[in-house]
Protein backbone atom coordinates (compact mmCIF):
# COMPACT_ATOMS: atom_id res chain seq x y z
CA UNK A 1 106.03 95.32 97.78
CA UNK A 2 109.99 95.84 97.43
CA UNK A 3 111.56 98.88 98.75
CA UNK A 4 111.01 101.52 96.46
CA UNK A 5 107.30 101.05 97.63
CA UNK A 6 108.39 102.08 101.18
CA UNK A 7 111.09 104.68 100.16
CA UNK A 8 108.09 106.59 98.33
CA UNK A 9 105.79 106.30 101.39
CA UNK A 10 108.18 107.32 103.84
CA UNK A 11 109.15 110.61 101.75
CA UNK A 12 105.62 111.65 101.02
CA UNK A 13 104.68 111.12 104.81
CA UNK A 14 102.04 108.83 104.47
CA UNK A 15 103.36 106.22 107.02
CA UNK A 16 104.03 109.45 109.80
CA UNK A 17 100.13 108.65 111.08
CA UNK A 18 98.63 106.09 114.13
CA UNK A 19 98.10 103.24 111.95
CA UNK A 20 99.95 99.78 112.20
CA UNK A 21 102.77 99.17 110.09
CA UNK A 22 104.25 95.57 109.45
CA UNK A 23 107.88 95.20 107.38
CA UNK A 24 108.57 91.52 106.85
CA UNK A 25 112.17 90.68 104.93
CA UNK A 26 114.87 87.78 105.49
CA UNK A 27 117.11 90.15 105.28
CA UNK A 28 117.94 91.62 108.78
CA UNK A 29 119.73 94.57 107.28
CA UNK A 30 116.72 95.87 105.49
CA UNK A 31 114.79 95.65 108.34
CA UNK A 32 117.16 97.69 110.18
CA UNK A 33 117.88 99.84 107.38
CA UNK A 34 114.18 101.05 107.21
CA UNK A 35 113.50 100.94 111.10
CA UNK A 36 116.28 103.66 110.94
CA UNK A 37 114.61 105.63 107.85
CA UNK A 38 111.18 105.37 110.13
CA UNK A 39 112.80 106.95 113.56
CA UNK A 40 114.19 109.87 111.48
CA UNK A 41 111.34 110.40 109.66
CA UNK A 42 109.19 110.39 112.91
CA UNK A 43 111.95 112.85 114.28
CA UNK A 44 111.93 110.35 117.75
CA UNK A 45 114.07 110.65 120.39
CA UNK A 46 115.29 107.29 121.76
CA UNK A 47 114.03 108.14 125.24
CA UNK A 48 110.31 108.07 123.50
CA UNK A 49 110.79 104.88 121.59
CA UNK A 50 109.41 101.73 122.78
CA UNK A 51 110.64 98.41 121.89
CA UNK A 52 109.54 94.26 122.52
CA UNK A 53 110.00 91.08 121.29
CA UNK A 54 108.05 88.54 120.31
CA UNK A 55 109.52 85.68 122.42
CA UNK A 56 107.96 86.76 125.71
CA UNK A 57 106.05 83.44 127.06
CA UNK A 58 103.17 85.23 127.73
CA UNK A 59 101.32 86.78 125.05
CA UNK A 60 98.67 88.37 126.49
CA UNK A 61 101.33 90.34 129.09
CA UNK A 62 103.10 91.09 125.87
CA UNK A 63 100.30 92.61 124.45
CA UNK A 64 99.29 94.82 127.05
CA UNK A 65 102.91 95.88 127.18
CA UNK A 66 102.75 97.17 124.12
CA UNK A 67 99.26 98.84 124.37
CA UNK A 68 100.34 100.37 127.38
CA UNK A 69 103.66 102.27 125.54
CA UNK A 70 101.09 103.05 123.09
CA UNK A 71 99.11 104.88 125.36
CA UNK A 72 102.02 106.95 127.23
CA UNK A 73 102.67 110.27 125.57
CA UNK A 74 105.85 111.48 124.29
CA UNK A 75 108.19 112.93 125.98
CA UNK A 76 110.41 114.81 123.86
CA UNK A 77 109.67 113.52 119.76
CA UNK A 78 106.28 114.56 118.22
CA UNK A 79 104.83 110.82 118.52
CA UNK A 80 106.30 107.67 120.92
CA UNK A 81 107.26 105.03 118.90
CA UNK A 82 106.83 101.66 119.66
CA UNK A 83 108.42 98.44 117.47
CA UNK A 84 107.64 95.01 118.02
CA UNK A 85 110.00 92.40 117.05
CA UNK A 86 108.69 89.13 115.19
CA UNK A 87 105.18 88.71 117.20
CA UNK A 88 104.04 85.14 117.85
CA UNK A 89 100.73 86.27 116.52
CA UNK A 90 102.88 87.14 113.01
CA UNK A 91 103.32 83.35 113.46
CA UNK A 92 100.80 81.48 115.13
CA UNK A 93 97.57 83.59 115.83
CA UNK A 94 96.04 83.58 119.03
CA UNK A 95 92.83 86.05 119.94
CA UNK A 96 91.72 89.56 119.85
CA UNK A 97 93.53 91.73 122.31
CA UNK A 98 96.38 93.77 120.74
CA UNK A 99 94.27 93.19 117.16
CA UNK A 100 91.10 95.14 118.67
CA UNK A 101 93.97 97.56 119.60
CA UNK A 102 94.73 98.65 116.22
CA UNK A 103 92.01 100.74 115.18
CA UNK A 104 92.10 102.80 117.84
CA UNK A 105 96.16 103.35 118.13
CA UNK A 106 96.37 106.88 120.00
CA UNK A 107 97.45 109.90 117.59
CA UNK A 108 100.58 110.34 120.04
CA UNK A 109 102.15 107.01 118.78
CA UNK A 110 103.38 104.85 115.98
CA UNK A 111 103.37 101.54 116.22
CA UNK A 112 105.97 99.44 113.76
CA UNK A 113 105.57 95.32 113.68
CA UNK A 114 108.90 93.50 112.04
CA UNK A 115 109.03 90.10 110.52
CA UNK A 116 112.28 88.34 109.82
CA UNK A 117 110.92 85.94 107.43
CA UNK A 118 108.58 87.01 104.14
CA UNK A 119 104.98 87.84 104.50
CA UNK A 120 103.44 85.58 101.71
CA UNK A 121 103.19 83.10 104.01
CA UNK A 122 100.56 84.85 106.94
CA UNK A 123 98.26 86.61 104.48
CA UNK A 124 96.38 83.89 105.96
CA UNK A 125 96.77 84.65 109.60
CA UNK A 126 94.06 87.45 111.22
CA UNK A 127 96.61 89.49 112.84
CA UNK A 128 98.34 89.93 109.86
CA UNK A 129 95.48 90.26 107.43
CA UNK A 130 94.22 93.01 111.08
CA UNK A 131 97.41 94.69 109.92
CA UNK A 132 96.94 94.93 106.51
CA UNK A 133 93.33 96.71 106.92
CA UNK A 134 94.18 98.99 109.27
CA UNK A 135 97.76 100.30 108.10
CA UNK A 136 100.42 99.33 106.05
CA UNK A 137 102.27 95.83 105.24
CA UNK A 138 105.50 96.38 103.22
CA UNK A 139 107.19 92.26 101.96
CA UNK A 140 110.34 93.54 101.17
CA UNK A 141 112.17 90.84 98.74
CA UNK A 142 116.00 90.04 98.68
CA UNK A 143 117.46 92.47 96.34
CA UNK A 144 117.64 91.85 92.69
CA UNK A 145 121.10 91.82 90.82
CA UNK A 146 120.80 95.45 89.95
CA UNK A 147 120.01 95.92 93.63
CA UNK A 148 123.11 94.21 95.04
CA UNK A 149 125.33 95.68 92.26
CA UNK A 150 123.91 99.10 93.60
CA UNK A 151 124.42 97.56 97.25
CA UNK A 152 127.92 96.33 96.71
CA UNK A 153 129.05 99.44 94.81
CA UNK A 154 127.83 102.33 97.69
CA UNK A 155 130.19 99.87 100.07
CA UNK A 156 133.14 99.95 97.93
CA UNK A 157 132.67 103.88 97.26
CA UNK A 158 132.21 104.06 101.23
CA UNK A 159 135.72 102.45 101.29
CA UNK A 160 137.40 104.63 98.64
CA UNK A 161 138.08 101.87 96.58
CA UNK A 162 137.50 101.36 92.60
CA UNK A 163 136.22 98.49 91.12
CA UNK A 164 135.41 98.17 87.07
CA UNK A 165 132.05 96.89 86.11
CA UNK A 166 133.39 93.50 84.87
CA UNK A 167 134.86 92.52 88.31
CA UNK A 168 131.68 93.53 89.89
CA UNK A 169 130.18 91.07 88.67
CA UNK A 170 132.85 88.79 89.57
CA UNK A 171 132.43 89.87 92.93
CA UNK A 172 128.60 89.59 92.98
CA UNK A 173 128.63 86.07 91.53
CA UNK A 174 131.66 84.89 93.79
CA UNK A 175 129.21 85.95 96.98
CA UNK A 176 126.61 83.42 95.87
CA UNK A 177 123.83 85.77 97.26
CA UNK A 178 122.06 85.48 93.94
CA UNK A 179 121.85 81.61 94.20
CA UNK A 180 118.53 79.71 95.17
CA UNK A 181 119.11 78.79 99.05
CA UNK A 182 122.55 79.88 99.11
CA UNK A 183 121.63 81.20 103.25
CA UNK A 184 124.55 84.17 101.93
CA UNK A 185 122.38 87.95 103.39
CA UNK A 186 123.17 90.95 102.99
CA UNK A 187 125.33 90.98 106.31
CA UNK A 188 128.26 88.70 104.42
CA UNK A 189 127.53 90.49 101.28
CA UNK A 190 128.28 93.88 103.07
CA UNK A 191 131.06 91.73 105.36
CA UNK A 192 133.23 90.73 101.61
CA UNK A 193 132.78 93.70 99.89
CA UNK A 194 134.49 95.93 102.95
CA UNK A 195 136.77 93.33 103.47
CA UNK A 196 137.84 93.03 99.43
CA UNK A 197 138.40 97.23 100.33
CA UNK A 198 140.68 97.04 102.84
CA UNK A 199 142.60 94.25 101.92
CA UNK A 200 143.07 96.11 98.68
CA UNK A 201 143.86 99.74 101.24
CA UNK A 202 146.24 97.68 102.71
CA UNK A 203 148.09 97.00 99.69
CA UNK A 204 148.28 100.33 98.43
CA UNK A 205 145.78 100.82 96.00
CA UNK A 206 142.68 101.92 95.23
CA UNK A 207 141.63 99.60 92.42
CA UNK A 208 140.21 95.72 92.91
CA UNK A 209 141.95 93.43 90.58
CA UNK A 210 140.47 89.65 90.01
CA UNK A 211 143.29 88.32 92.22
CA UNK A 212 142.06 90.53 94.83
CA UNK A 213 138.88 88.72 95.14
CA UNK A 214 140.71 85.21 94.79
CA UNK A 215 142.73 85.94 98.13
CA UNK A 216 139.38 87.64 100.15
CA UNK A 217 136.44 85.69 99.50
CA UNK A 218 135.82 82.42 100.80
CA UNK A 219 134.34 81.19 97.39
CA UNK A 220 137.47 82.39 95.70
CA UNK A 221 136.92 78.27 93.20
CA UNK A 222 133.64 80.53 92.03
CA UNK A 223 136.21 83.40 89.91
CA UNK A 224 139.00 80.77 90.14
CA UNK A 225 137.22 77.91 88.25
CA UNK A 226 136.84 80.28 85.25
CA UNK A 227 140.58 80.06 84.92
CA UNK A 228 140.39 76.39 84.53
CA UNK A 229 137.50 76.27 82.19
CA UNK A 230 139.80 79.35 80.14
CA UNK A 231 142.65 76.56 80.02
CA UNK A 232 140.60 73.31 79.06
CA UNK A 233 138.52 74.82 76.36
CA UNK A 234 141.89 76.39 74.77
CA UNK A 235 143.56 73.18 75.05
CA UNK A 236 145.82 73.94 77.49
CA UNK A 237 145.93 70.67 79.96
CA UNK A 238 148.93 71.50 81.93
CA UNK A 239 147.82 74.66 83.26
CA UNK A 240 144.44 73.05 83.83
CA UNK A 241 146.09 70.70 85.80
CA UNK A 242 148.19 73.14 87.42
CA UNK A 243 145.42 75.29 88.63
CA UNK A 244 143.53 72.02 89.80
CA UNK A 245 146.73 71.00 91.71
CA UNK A 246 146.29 74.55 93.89
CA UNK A 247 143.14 73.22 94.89
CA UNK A 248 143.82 69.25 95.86
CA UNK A 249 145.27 70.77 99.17
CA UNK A 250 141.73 71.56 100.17
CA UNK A 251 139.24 69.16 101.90
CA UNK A 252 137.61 67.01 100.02
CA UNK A 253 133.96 68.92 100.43
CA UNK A 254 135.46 71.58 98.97
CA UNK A 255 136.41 69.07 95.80
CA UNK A 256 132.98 67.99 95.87
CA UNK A 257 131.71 71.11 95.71
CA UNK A 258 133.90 72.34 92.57
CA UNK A 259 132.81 69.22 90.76
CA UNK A 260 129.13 69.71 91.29
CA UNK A 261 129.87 73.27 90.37
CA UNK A 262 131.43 72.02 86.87
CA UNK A 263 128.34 70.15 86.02
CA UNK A 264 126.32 73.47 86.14
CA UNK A 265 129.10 75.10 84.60
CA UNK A 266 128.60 72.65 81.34
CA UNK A 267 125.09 72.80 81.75
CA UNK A 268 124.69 76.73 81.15
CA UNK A 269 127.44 76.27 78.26
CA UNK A 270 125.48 73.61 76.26
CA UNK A 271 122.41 75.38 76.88
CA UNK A 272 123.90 78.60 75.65
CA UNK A 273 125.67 76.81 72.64
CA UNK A 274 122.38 75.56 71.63
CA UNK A 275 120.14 78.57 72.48
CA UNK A 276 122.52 81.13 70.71
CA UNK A 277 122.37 79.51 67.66
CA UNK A 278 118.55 80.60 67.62
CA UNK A 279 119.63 84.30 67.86
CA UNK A 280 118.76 84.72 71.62
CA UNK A 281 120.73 87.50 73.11
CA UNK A 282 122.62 86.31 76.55
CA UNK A 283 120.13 87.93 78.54
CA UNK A 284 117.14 86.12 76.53
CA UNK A 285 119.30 82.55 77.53
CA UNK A 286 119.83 83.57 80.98
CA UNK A 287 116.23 83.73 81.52
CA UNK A 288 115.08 80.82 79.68
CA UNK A 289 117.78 78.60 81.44
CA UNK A 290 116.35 80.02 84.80
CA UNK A 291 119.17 81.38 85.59
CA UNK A 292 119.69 84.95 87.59
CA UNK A 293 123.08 85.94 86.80
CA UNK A 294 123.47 87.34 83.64
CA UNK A 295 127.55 87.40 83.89
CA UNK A 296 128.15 84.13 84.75
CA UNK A 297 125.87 83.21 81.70
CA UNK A 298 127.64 85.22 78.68
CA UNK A 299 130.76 84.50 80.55
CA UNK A 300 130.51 80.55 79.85
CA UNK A 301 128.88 81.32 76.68
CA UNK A 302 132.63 82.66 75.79
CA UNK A 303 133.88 79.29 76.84
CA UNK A 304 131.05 77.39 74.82
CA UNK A 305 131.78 78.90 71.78
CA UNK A 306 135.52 77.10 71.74
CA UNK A 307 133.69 73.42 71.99
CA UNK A 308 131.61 72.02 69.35
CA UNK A 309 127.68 70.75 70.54
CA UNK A 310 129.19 67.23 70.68
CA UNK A 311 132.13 67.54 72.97
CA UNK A 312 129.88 69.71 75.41
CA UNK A 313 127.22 66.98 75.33
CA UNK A 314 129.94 64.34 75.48
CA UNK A 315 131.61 66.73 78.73
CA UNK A 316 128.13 66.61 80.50
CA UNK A 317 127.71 63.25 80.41
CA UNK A 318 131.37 62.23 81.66
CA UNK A 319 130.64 64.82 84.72
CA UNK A 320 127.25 63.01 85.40
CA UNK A 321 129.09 59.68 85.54
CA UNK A 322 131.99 60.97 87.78
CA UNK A 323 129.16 62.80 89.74
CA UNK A 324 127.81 59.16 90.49
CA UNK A 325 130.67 57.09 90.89
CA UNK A 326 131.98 60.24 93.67
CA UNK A 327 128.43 60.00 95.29
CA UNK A 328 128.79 56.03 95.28
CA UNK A 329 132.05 56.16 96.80
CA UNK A 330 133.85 54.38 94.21
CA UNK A 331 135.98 57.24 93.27
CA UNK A 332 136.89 60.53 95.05
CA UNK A 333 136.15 63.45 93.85
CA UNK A 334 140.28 64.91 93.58
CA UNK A 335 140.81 62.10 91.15
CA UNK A 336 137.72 62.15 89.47
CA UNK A 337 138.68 65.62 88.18
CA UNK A 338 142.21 64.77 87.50
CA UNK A 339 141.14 62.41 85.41
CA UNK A 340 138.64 64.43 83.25
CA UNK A 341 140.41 67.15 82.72
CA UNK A 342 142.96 64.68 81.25
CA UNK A 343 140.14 63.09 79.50
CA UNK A 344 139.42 66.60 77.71
């Protein structure tokens, strides 16, 4: 269930009752996001909240920690609240005890579990499957592009700075949250988008600009490398090479990386060049390439368009070679991209 599923339940009420309730998300910020939503909506004092986590050695003295805050009344909130932090029985399940608990949770207290790490993965577990029965259990995904566009923009609005819809996609792509395994949360998502605002503050303005993001982010090659792939497929080698030659003063990973990220790069463009010509919109390709960002897609479908099926085929097949010989160690990876863009 994503989080319009908890949104709804929290503003009808239904999760303000003594039943179990178990968010699991990788994303940290979420969790704490809708612990916060929760405590308001319970209208809980701090002095009546209860919290543990789930690396206590003992798990049975855990547990009746936790039943015992469940049984103390409030104090000065209309239920105690009690969170648990990333059980060990979320994770490795172990007995009865605080699962015999759950039915019989006292009217005087909520009880919240939270999981760091998805919940597809314990529907097999008894706790969690005790959990489910009993209450509620909420799998809240990593957001979707929409969501992080929505995400990114509140920040920037936060800031009081302006950013057009173009760029924001520049900015989401140049994050890399929406890349398989990328490890980028919502933490350095939040962390680049207030730091893009200030730096921005600082100079004056209100609006982002695309050089902007090229002097904030870390992954600045991500917007940067468009400029290069602007200059090949026009023809223009010398300020392909120029904008290379701003990059050979970075370590060679970072050269490794770019050229890796040049073989995807092709990849999406002869897919698209081939693809289009069937009459699939850019949002048709993007899917059927597997890809999950829709801007970076029509964006090097621009670029395709100026190469013929041949030369992007031909293209490909240079980067695989240069992508061995790097690998192999009979070439590094600064002069293997010298020399292809001077092969273009």
């Amino acid at each position: 269930m994503d989080y319009k599923g908890i949104h709804k339940d929290i503003e009808s009420g239904v999760l303000d009752k003594a039943t179990p309730i178990l968010l699991c998300s990788e994303e940290q910020l979420l969790l704490d996001f809708y612990e916060k939503l929760l405590l308001e909506s319970y209208g809980a004092d701090p002095i009546d909240v209860s919290v543990f986590y789930g690396n206590d050695t003992d798990d049975g003295l855990l547990d009746e920690k936790i039943i015992n805050a469940l049984d103390t009344l409030p104090m000065f909130s209309p239920a105690r609240v009690v969170i648990v932090r990333n059980h060990q029985k979320l994770v490795n399940w172990k007995g009865k005890g605080l699962s015999d608990f759950l039915v019989k949770i006292p009217d005087t207290s909520r009880l919240i579990f939270f999981s760091n790490t998805a919940g597809a993965d314990k529907k097999s577990l008894a706790f969690y499957k005790d959990i489910e029965k009993t209450g509620k259990v909420y799998d809240i995904s990593r957001l979707t592009e929409t969501g992080l566009k929505q995400f990114a923009l509140k920040r920037f609005k936060q800031a009081g700075t302006e950013i057009s819809l173009d760029l924001l996609d520049a900015f989401i792509y140049a994050t890399g949250y929406m890349e398989k395994d990328s490890g980028v949360d919502l933490f350095m998502v939040e962390n680049d988008a207030y730091k893009l605002a200030y730096y921005v503050a600082a100079e004056g303005r209100k609006s982002i600009l695309l050089p902007d993001l090229e002097e904030c982010l870390q992954g600045f090659l991500r917007t940067n490398d468009f400029a290069m792939l602007d200059a090949i497929s026009l023809g223009k080698k010398a300020e392909a090479v120029r904008l290379l030659e701003n990059t050979l003063t970075r370590d060679e990973n970072t050269l490794f990386h770019l050229l890796s990220l040049y073989i995807g790069h092709f990849e999406i463009m002869l897919g698209y060049k081939e693809l289009s010509a069937t009459g699939l919109s850019s949002s048709q390709i993007t899917t059927t390439i597997g890809q999950s960002s829709e801007w970076r897609v029509k964006k090097l479908g621009d670029f395709a368009q100026r190469f013929d099926k041949n030369k992007l085929e031909w293209i490909l097949s240079r980067l695989y070679e240069m992508d061995r010989d790097v690998k192999s160690g009979d070439i590094k990876a600064r002069d293997a991209l010298t020399v292809l863009i001077a092969e273009m």
